[in-house]
C-alpha atoms as a PDB file:
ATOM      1  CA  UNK A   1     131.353  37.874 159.868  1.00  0.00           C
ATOM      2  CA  UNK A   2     134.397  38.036 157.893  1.00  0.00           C
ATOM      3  CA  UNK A   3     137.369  35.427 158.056  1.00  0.00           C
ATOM      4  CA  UNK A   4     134.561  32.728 159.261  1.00  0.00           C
ATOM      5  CA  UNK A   5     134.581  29.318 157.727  1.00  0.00           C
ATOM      6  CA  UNK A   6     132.357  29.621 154.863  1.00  0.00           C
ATOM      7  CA  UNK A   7     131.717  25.885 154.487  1.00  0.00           C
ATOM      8  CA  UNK A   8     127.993  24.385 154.693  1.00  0.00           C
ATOM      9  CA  UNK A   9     127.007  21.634 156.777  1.00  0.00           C
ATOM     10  CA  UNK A  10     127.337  18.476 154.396  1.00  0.00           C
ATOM     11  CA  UNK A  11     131.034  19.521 153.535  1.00  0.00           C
ATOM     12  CA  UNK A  12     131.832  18.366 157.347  1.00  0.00           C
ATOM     13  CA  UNK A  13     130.278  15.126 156.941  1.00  0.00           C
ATOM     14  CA  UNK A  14     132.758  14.544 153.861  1.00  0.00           C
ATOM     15  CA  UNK A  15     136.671  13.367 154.481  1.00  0.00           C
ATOM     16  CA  UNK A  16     139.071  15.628 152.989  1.00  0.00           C
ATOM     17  CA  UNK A  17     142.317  13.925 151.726  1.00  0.00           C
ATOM     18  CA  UNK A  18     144.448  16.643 153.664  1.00  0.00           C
ATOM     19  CA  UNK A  19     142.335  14.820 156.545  1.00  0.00           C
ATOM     20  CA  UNK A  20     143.953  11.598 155.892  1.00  0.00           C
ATOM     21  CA  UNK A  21     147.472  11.421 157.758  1.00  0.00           C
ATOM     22  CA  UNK A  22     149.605   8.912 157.304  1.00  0.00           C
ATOM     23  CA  UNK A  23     150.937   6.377 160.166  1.00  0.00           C
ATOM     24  CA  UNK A  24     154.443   6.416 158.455  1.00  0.00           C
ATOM     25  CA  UNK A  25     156.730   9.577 158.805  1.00  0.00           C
ATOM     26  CA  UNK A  26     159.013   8.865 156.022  1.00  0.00           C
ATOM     27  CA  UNK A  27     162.915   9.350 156.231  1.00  0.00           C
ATOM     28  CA  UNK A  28     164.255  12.580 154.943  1.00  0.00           C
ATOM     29  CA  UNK A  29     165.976  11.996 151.348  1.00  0.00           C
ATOM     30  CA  UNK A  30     169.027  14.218 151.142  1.00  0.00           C
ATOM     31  CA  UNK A  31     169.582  13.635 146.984  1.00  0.00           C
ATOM     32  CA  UNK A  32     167.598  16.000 144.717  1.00  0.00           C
ATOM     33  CA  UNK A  33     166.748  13.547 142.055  1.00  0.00           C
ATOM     34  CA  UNK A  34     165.588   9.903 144.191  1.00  0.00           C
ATOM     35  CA  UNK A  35     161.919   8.437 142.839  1.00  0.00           C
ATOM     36  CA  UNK A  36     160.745   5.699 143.481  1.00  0.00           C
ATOM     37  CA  UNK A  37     160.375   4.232 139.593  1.00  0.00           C
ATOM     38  CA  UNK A  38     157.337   2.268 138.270  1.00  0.00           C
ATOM     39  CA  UNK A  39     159.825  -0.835 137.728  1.00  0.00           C
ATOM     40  CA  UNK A  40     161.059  -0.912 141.330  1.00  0.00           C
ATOM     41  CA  UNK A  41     157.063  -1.012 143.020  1.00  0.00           C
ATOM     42  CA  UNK A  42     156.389  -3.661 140.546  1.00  0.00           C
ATOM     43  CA  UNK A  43     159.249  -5.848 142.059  1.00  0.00           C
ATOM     44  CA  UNK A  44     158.433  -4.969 145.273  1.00  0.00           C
ATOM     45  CA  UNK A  45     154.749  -5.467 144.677  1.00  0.00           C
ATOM     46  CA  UNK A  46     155.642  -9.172 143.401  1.00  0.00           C
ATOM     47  CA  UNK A  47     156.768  -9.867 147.083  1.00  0.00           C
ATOM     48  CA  UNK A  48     154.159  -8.211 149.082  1.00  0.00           C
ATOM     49  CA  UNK A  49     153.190  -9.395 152.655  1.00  0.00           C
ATOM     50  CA  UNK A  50     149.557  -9.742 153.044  1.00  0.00           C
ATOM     51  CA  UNK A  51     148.745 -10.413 156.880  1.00  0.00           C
ATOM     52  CA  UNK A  52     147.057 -14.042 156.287  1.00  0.00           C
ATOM     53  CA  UNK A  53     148.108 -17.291 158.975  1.00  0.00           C
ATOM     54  CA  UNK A  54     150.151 -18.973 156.596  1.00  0.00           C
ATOM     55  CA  UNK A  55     152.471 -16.098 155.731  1.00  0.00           C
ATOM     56  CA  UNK A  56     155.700 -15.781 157.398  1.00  0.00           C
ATOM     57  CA  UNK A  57     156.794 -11.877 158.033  1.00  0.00           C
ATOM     58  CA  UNK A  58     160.306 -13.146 158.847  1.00  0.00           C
ATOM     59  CA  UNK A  59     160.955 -14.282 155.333  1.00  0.00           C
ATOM     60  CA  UNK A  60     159.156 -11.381 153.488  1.00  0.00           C
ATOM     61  CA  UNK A  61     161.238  -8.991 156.007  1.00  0.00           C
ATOM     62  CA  UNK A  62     164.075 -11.074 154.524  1.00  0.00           C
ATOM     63  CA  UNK A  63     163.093 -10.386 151.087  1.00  0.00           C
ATOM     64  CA  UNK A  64     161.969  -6.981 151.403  1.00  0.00           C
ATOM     65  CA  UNK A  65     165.797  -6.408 152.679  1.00  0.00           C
ATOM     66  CA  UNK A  66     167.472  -7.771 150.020  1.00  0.00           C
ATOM     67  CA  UNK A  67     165.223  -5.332 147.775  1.00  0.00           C
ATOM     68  CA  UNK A  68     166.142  -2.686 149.437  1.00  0.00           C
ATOM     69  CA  UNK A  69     169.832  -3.726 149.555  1.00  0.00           C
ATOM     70  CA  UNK A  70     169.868  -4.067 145.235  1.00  0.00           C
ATOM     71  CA  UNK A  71     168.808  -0.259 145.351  1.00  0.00           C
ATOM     72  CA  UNK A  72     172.169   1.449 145.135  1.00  0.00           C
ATOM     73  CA  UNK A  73     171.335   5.662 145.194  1.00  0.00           C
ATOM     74  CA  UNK A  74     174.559   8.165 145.875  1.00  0.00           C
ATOM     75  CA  UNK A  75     174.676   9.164 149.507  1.00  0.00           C
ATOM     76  CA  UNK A  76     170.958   7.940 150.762  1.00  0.00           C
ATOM     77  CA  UNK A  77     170.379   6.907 153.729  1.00  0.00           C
ATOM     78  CA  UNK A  78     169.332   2.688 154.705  1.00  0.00           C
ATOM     79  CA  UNK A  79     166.508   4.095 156.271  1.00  0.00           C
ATOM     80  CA  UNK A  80     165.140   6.511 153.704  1.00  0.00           C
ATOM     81  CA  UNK A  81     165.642   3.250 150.943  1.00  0.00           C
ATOM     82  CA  UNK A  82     163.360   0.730 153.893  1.00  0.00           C
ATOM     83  CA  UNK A  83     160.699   3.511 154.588  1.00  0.00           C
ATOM     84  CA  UNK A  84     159.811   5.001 150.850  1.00  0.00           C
ATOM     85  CA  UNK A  85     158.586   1.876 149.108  1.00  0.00           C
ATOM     86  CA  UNK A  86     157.806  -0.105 152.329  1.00  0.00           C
ATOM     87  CA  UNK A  87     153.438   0.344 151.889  1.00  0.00           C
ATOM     88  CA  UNK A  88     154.045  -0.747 148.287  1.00  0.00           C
ATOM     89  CA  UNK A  89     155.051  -3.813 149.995  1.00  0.00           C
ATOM     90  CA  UNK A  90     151.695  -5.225 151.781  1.00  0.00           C
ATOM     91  CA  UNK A  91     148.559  -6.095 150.792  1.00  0.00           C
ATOM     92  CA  UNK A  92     145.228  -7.016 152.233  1.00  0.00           C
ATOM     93  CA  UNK A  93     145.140  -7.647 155.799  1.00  0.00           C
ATOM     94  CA  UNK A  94     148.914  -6.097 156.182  1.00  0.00           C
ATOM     95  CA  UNK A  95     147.982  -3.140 153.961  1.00  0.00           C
ATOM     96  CA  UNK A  96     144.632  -2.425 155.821  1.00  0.00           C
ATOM     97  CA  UNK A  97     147.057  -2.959 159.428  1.00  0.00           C
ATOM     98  CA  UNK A  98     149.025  -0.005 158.203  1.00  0.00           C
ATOM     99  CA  UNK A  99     146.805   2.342 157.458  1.00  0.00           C
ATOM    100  CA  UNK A 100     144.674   1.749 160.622  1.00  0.00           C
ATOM    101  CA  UNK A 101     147.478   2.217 162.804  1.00  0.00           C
ATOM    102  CA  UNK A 102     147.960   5.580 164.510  1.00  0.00           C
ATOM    103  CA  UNK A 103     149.002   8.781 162.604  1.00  0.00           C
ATOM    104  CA  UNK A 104     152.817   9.445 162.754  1.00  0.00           C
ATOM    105  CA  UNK A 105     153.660   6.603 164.789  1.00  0.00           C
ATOM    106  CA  UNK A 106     156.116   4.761 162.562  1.00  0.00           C
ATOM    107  CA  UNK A 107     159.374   7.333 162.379  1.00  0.00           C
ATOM    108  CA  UNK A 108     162.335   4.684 161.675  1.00  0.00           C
ATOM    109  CA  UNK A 109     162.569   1.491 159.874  1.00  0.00           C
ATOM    110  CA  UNK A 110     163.587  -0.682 163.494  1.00  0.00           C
ATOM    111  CA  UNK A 111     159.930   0.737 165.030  1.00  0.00           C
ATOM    112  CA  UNK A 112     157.740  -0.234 162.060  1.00  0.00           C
ATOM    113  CA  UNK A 113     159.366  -3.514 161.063  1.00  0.00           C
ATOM    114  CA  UNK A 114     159.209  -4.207 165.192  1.00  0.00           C
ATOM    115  CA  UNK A 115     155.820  -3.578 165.023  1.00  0.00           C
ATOM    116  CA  UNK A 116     154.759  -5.506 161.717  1.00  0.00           C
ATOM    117  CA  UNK A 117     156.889  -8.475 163.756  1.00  0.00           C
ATOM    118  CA  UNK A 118     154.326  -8.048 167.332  1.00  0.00           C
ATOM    119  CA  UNK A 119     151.402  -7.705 164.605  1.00  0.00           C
ATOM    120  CA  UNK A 120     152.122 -10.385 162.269  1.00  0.00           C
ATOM    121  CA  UNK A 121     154.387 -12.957 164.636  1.00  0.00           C
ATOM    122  CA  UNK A 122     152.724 -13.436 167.836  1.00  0.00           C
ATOM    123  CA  UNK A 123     153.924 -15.462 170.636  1.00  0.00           C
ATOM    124  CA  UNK A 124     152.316 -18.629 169.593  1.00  0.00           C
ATOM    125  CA  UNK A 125     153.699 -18.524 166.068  1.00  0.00           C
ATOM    126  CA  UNK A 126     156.848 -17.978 167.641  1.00  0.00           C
ATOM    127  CA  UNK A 127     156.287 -21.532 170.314  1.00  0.00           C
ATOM    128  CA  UNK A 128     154.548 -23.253 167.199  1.00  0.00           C
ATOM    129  CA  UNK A 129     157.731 -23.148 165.075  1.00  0.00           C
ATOM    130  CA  UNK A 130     160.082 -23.412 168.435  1.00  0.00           C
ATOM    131  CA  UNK A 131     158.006 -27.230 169.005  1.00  0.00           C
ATOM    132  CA  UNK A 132     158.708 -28.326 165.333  1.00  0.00           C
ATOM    133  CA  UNK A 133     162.520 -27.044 165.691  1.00  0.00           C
ATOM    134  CA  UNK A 134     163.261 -29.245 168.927  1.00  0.00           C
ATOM    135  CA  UNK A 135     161.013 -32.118 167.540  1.00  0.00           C
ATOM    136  CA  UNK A 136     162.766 -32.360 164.458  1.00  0.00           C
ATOM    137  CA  UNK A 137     162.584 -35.792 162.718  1.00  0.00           C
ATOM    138  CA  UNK A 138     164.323 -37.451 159.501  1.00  0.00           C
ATOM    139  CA  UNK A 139     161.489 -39.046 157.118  1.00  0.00           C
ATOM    140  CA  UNK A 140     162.318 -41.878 155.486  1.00  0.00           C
ATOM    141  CA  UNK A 141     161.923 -40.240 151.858  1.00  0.00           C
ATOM    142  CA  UNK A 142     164.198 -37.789 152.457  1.00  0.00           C
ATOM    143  CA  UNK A 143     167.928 -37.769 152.302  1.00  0.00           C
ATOM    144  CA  UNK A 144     170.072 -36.567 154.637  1.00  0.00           C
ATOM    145  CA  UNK A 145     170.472 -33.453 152.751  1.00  0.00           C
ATOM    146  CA  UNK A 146     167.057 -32.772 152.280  1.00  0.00           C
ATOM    147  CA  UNK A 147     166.716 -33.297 155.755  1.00  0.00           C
ATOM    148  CA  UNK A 148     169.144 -30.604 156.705  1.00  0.00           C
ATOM    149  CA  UNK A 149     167.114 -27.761 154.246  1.00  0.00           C
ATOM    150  CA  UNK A 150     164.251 -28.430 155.809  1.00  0.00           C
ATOM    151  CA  UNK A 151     165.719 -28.226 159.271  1.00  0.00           C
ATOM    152  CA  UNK A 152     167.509 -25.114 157.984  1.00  0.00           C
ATOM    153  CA  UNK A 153     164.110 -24.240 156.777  1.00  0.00           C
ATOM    154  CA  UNK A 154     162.528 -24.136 160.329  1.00  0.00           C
ATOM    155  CA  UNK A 155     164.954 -22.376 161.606  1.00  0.00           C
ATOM    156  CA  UNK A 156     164.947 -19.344 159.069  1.00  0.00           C
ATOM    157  CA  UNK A 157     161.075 -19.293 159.600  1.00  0.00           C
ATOM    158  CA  UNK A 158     162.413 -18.324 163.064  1.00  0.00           C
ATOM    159  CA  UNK A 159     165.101 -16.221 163.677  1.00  0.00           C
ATOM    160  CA  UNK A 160     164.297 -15.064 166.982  1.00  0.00           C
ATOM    161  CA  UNK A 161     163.466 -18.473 168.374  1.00  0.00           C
ATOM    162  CA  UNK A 162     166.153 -18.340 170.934  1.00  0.00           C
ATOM    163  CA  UNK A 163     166.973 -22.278 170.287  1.00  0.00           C
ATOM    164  CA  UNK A 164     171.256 -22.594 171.214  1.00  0.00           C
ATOM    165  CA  UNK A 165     173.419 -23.567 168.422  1.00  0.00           C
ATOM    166  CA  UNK A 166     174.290 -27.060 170.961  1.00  0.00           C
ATOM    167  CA  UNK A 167     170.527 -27.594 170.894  1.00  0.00           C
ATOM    168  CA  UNK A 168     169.981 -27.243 167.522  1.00  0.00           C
ATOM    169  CA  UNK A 169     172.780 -29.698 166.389  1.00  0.00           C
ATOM    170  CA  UNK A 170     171.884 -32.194 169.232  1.00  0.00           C
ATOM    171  CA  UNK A 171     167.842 -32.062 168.000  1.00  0.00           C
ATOM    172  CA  UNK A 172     169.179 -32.655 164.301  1.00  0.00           C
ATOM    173  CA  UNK A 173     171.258 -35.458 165.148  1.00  0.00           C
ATOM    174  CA  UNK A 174     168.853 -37.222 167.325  1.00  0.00           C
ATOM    175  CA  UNK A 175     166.043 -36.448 164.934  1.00  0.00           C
ATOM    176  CA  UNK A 176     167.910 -38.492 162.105  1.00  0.00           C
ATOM    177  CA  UNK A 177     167.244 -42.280 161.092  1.00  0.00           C
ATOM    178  CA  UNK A 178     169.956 -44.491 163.039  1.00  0.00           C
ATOM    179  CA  UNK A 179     170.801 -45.773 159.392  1.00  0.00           C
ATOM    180  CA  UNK A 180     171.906 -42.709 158.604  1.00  0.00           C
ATOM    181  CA  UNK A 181     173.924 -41.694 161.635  1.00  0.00           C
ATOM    182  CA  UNK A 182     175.854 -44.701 161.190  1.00  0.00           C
ATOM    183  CA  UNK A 183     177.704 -43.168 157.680  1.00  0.00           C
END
């Protein structure tokens, strides 16, 4: 029986690594000589997203964009420089996310950092932050500029929170001690 698969039965029960695929299809890279250097994973590694409650994927999407932004290579593309060291970039529960998710599904940057957002940023995170925008209050340790950074704060937690700019300066205002409006 000649050009039959030779293999025995145990060698089906074992994964083969060309069996594992991938649910990123990476950018092309159109210059010869782009790597991704040991330095530039350790940096990216020191700002990893890890798929816990208490992180925030707005503000390590944030971060992970200004990496990629420092990362100046002749002609490449945005999107080859967001997709190449982007796995580097999670850990744990975000890591594990990745690598469950469906072969080939991610293809551009806007697709997987949408989905990392649906994953990691769910409608009640989103109405959770939205409440402590429009409830906003001045403490009485805080000065007034202290009170503005951490209203700032809230709102970069939140980009998407779809709170007007009128809103947002009426709910600071209000939220402030009278002694303080009265400067």
């Amino acid at each position: 029986m000649a050009g039959q698969d030779q293999r025995v039965l145990r060698d089906y029960a074992l994964l083969q690594a060309s069996d594992i695929i991938s649910s990123i299809v990476n950018a092309t890279v159109e210059v010869n000589n782009f790597e991704l250097s040991a330095a530039l994973i350790t940096f990216i590694e020191r700002n990893q997203l890890g798929g816990h409650p208490g992180d925030n994927p707005n503000v390590y999407l944030y971060k992970f964009l200004a990496m990629c932004d420092i990362i100046n290579i002749n002609r490449e593309s945005m999107e080859a420089i967001r997709m190449l060291p982007f796995p580097f970039s999670l850990r744990d529960r975000a890591s594990n996310w990745l690598q469950n998710e469906e072969a080939n599904s991610f293809t551009t940057w806007k697709g997987r950092s949408r989905a990392l957002l649906v994953k990691y940023f769910p409608p009640r995170k989103t109405a959770k932050l939205r409440t402590e925008i429009t409830s906003f209050t001045h403490t009485d340790e805080e000065s007034l500029y202290e009170a503005w950074e951490r209203f700032k704060d809230l709102q970069r937690q939140c980009p998407h929170c779809g709170v007007p700019d009128w809103l947002l300066v009426q709910t600071f205002y209000n939220g402030l001690e009278q002694s303080v409006k009265t400067l």
